[in-house]
PDB file of N, CA and C in Angstrom:
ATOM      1  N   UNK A   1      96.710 108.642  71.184  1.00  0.00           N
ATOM      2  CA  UNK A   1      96.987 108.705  72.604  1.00  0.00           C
ATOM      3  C   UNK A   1      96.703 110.097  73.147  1.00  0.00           C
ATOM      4  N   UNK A   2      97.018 111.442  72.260  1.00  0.00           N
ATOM      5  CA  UNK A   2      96.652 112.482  73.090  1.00  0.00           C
ATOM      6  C   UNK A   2      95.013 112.619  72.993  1.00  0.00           C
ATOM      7  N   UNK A   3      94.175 112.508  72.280  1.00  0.00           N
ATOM      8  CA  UNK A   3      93.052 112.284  72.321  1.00  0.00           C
ATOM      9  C   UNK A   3      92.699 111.956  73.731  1.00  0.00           C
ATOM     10  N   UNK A   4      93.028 110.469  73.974  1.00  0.00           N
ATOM     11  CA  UNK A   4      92.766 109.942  75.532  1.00  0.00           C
ATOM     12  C   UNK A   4      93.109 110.271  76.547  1.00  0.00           C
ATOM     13  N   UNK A   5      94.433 110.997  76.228  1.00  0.00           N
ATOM     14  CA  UNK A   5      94.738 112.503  77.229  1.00  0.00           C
ATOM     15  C   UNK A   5      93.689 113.539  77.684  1.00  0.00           C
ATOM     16  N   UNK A   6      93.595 113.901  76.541  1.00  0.00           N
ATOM     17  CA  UNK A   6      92.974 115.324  76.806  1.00  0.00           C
ATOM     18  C   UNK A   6      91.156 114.819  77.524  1.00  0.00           C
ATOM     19  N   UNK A   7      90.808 113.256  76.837  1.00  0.00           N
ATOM     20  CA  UNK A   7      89.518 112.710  77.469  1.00  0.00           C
ATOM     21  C   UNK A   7      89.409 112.889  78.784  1.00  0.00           C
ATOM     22  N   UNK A   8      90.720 111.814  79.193  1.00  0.00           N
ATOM     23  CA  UNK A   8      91.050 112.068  80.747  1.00  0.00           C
ATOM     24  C   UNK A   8      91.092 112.998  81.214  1.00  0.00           C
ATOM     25  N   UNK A   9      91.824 113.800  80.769  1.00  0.00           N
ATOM     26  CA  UNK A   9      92.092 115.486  82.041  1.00  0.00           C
ATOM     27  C   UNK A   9      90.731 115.676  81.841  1.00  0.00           C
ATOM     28  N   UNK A  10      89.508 115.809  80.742  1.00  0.00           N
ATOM     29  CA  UNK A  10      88.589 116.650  81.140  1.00  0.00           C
ATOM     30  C   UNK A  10      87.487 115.722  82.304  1.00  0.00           C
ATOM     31  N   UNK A  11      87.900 114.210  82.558  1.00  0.00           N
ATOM     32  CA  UNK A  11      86.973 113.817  83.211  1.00  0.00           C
ATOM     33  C   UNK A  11      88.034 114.154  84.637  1.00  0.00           C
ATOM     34  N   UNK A  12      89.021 114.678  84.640  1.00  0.00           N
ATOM     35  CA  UNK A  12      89.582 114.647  85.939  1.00  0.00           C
ATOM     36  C   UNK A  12      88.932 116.295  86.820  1.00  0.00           C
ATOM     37  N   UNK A  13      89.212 116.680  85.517  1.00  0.00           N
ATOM     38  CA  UNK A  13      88.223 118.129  85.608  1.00  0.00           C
ATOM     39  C   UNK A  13      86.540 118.283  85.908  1.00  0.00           C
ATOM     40  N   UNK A  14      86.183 117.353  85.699  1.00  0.00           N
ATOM     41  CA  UNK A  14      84.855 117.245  85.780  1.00  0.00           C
ATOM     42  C   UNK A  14      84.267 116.887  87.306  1.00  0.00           C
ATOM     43  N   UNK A  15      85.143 115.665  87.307  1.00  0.00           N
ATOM     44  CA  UNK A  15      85.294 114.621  88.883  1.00  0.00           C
ATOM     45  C   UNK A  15      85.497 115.825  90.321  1.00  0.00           C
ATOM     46  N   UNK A  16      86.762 117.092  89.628  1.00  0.00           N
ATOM     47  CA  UNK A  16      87.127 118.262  90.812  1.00  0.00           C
ATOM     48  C   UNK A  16      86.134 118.282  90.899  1.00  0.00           C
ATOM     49  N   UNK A  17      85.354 119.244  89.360  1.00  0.00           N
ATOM     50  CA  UNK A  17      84.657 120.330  90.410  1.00  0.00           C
ATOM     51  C   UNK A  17      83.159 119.927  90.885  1.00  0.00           C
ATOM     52  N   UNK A  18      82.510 118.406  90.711  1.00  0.00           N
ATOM     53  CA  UNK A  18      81.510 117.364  91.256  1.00  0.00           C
ATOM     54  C   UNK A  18      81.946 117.299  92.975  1.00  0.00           C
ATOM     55  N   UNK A  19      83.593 117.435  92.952  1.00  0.00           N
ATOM     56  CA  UNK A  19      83.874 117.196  94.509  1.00  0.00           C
ATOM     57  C   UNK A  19      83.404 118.040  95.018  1.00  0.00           C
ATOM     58  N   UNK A  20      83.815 119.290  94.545  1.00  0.00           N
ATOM     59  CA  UNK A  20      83.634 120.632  94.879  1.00  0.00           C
ATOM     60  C   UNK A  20      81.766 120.574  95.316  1.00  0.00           C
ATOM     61  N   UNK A  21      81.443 120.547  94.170  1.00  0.00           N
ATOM     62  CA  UNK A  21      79.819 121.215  94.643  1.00  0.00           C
ATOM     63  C   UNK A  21      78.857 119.779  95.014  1.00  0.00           C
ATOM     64  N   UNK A  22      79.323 118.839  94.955  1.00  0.00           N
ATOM     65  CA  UNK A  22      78.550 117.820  95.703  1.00  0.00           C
ATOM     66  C   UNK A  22      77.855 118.346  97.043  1.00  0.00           C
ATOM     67  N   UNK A  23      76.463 117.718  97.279  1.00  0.00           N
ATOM     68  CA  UNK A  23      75.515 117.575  98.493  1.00  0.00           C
ATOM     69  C   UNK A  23      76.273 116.993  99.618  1.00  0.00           C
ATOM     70  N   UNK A  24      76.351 115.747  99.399  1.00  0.00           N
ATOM     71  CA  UNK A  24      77.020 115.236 100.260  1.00  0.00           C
ATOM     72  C   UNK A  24      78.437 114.968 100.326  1.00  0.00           C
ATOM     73  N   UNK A  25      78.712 114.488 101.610  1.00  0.00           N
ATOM     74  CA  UNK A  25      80.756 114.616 101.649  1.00  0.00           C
ATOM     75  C   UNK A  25      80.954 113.577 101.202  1.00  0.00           C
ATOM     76  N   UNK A  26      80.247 112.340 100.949  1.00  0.00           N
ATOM     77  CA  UNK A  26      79.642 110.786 100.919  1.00  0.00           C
ATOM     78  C   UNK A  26      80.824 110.699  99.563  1.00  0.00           C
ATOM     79  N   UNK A  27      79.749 111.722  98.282  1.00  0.00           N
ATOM     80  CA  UNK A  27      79.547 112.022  96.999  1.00  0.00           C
ATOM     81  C   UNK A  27      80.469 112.490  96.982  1.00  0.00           C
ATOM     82  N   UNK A  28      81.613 113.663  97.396  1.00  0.00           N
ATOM     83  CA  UNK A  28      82.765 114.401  97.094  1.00  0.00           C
ATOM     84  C   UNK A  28      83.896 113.003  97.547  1.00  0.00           C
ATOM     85  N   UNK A  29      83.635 112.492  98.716  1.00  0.00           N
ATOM     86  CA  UNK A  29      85.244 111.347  98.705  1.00  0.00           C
ATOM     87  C   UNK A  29      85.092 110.581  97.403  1.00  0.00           C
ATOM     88  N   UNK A  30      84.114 110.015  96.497  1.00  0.00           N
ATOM     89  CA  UNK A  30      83.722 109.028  95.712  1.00  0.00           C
ATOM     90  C   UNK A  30      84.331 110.046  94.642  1.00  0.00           C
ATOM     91  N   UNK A  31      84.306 111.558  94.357  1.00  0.00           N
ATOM     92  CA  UNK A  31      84.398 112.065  93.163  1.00  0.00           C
ATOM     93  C   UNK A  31      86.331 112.623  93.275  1.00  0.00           C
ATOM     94  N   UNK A  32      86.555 112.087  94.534  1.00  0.00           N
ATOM     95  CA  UNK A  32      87.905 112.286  94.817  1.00  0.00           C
ATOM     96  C   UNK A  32      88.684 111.543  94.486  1.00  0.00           C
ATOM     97  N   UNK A  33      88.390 110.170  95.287  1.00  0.00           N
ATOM     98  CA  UNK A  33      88.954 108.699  94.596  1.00  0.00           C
ATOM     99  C   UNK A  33      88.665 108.335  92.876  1.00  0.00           C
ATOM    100  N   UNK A  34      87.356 109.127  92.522  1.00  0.00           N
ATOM    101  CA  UNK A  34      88.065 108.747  91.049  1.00  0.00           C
ATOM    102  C   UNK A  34      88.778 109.675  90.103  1.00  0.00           C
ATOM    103  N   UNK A  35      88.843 110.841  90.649  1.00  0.00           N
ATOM    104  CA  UNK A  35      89.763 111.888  90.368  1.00  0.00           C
ATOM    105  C   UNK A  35      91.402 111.136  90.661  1.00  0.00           C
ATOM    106  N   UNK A  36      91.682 110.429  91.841  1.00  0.00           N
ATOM    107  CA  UNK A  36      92.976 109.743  91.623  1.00  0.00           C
ATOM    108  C   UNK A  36      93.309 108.546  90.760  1.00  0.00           C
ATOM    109  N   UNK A  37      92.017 107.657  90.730  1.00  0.00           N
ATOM    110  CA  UNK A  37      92.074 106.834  89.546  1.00  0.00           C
ATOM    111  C   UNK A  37      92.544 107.334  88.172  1.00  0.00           C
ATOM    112  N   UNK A  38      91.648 108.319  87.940  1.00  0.00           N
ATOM    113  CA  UNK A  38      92.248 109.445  86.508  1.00  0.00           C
ATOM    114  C   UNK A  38      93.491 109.288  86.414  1.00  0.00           C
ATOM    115  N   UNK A  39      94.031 110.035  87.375  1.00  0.00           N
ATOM    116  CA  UNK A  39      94.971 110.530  87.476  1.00  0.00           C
ATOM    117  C   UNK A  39      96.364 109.010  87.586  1.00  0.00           C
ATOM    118  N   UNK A  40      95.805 107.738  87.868  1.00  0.00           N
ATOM    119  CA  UNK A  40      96.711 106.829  87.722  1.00  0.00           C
ATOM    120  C   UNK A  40      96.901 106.368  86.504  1.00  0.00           C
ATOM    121  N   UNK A  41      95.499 106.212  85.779  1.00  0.00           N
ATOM    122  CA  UNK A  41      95.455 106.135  84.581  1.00  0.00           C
ATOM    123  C   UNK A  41      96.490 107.038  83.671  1.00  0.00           C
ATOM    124  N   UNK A  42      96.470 107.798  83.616  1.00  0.00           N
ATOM    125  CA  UNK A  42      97.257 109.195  82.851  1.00  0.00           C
ATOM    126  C   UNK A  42      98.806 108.272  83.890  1.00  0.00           C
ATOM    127  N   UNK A  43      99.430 108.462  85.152  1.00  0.00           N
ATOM    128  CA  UNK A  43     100.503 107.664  85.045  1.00  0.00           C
ATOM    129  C   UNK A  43     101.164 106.884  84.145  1.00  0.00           C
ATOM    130  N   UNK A  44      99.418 105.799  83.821  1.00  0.00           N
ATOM    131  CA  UNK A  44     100.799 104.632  83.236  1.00  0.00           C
ATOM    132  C   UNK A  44     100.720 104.754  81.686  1.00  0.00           C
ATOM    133  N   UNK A  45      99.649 105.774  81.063  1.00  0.00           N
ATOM    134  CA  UNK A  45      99.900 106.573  80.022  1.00  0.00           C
ATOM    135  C   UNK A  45     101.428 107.336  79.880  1.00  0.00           C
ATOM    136  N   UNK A  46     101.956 107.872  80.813  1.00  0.00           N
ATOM    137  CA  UNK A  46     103.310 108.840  80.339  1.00  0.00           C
ATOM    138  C   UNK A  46     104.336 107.636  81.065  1.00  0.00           C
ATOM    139  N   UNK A  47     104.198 106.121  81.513  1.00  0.00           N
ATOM    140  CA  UNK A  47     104.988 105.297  81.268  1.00  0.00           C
ATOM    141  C   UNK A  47     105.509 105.666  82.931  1.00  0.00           C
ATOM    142  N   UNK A  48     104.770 105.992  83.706  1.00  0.00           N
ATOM    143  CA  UNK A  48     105.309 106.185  84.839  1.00  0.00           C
ATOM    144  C   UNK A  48     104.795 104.755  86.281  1.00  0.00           C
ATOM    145  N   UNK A  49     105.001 103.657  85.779  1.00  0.00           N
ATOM    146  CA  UNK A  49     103.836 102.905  86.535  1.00  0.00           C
ATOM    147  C   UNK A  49     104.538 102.777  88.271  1.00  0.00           C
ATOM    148  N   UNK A  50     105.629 103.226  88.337  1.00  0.00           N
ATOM    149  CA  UNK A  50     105.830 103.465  89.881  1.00  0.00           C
ATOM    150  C   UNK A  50     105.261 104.799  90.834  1.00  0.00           C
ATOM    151  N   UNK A  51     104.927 105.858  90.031  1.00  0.00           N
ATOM    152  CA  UNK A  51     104.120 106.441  90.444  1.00  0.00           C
ATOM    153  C   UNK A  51     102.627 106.015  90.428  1.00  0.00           C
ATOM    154  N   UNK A  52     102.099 105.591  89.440  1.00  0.00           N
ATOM    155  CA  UNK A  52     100.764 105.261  89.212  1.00  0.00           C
ATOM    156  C   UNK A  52     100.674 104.010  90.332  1.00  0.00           C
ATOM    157  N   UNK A  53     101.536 103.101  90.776  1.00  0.00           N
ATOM    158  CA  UNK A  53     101.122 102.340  92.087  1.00  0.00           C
ATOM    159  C   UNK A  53     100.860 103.304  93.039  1.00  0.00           C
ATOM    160  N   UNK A  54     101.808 104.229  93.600  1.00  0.00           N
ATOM    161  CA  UNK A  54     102.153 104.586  94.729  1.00  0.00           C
ATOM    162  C   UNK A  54     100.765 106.036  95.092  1.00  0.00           C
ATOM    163  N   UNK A  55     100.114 106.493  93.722  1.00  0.00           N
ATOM    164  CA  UNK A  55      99.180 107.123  94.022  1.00  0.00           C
ATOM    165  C   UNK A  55      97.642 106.011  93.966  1.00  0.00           C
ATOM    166  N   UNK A  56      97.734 104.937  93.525  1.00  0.00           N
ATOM    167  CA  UNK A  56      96.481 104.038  93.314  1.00  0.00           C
ATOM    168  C   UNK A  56      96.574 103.986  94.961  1.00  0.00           C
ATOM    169  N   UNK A  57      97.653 103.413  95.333  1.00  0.00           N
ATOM    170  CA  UNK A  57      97.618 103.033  96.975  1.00  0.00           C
ATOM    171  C   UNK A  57      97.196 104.090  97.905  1.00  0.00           C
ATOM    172  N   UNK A  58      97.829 105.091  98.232  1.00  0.00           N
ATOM    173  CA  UNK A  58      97.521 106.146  98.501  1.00  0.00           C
ATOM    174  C   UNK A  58      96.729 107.111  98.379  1.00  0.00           C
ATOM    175  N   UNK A  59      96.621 107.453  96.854  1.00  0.00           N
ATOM    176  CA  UNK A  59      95.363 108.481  96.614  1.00  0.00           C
ATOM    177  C   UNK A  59      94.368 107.885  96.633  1.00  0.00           C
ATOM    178  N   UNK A  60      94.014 106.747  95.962  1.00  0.00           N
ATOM    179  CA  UNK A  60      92.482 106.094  96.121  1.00  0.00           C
ATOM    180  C   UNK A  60      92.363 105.220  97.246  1.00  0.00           C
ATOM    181  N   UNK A  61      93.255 104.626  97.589  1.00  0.00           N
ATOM    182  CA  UNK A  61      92.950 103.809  98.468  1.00  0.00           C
ATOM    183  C   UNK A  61      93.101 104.216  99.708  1.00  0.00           C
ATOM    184  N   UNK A  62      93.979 104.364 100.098  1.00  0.00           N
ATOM    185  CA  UNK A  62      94.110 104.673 101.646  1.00  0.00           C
ATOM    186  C   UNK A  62      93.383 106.053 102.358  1.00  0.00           C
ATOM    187  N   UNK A  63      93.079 107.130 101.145  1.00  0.00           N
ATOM    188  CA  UNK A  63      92.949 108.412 101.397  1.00  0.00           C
ATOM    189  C   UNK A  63      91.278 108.037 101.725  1.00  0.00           C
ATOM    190  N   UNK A  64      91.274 108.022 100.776  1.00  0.00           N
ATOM    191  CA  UNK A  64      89.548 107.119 100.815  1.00  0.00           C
ATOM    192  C   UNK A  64      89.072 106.476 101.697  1.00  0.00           C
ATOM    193  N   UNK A  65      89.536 105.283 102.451  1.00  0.00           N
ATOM    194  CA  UNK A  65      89.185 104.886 103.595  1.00  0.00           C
ATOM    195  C   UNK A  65      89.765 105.464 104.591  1.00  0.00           C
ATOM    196  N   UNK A  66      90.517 106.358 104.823  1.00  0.00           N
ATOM    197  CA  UNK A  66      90.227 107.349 105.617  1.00  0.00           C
ATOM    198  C   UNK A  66      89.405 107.990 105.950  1.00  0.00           C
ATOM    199  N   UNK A  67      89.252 109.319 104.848  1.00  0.00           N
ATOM    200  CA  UNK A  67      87.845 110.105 104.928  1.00  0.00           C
ATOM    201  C   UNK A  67      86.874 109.626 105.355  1.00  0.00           C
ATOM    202  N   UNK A  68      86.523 108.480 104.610  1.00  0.00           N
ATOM    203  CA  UNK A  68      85.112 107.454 104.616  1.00  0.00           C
ATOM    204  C   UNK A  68      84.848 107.106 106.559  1.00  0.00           C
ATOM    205  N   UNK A  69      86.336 106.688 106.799  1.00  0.00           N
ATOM    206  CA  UNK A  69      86.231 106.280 108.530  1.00  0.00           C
ATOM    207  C   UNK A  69      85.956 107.631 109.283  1.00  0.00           C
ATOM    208  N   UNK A  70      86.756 108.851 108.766  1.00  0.00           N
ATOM    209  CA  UNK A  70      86.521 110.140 109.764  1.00  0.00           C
ATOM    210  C   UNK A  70      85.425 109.726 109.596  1.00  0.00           C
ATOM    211  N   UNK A  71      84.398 110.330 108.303  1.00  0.00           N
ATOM    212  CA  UNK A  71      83.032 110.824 108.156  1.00  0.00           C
ATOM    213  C   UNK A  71      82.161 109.689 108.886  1.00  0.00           C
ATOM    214  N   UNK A  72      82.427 108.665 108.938  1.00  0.00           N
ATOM    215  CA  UNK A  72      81.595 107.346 109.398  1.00  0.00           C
ATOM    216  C   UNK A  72      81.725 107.608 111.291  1.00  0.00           C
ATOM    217  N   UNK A  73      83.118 107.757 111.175  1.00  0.00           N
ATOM    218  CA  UNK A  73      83.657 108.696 113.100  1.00  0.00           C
ATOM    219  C   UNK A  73      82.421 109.552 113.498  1.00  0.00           C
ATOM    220  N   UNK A  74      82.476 110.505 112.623  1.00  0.00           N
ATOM    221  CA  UNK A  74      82.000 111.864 113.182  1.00  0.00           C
ATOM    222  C   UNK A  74      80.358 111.671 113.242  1.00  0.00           C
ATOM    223  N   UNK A  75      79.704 110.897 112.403  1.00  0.00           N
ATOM    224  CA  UNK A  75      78.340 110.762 112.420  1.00  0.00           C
ATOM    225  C   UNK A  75      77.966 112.237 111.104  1.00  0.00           C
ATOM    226  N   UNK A  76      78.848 112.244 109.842  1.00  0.00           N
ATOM    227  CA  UNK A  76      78.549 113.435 108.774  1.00  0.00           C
ATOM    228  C   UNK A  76      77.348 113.087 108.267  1.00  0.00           C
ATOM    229  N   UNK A  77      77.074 112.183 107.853  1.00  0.00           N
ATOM    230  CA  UNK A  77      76.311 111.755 106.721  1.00  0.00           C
ATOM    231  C   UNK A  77      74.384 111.390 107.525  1.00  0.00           C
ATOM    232  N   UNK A  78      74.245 112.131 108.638  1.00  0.00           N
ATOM    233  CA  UNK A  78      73.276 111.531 109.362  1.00  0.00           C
ATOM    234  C   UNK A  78      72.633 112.397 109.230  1.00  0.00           C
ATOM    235  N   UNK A  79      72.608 113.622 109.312  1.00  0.00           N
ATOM    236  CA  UNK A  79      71.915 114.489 109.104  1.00  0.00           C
ATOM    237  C   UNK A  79      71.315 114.432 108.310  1.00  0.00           C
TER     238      UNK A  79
END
């Protein structure tokens, strides 16, 4: 199990800093939402699955179609 730990954190690590230097903002919400997936995963790893709902809902989901609606709002991705 820590094996699949330490797998995870480094793809959660990986997913940041892809957010970080991504081209597009398109590419950083996509490397965000699965940075919270990670991160639910690892939840129901340490046996926490009421957190791991409450960030699946929230961090991937709702945060995500947010951004996605600003950026789709604002006209980002047209350029």
């Amino acid at each position: 199990m820590t094996i699949i730990t330490i797998f995870v954190g480094v793809l959660m690590i990986m997913s940041g800093i892809y957010a970080v230097e991504a081209k597009k903002i398109l590419d950083s919400f996509i490397a965000l939402s699965l940075l919270s997936l990670l991160s639910v995963f690892l939840f129901v790893i340490m046996k926490a699955p009421d957190v791991a709902i409450t960030e699946a809902s929230v961090g991937a989901g709702l945060t995500t179609a947010v951004l996605i609606l600003a950026l789709r709002r604002i006209g980002g991705e047209k350029k």
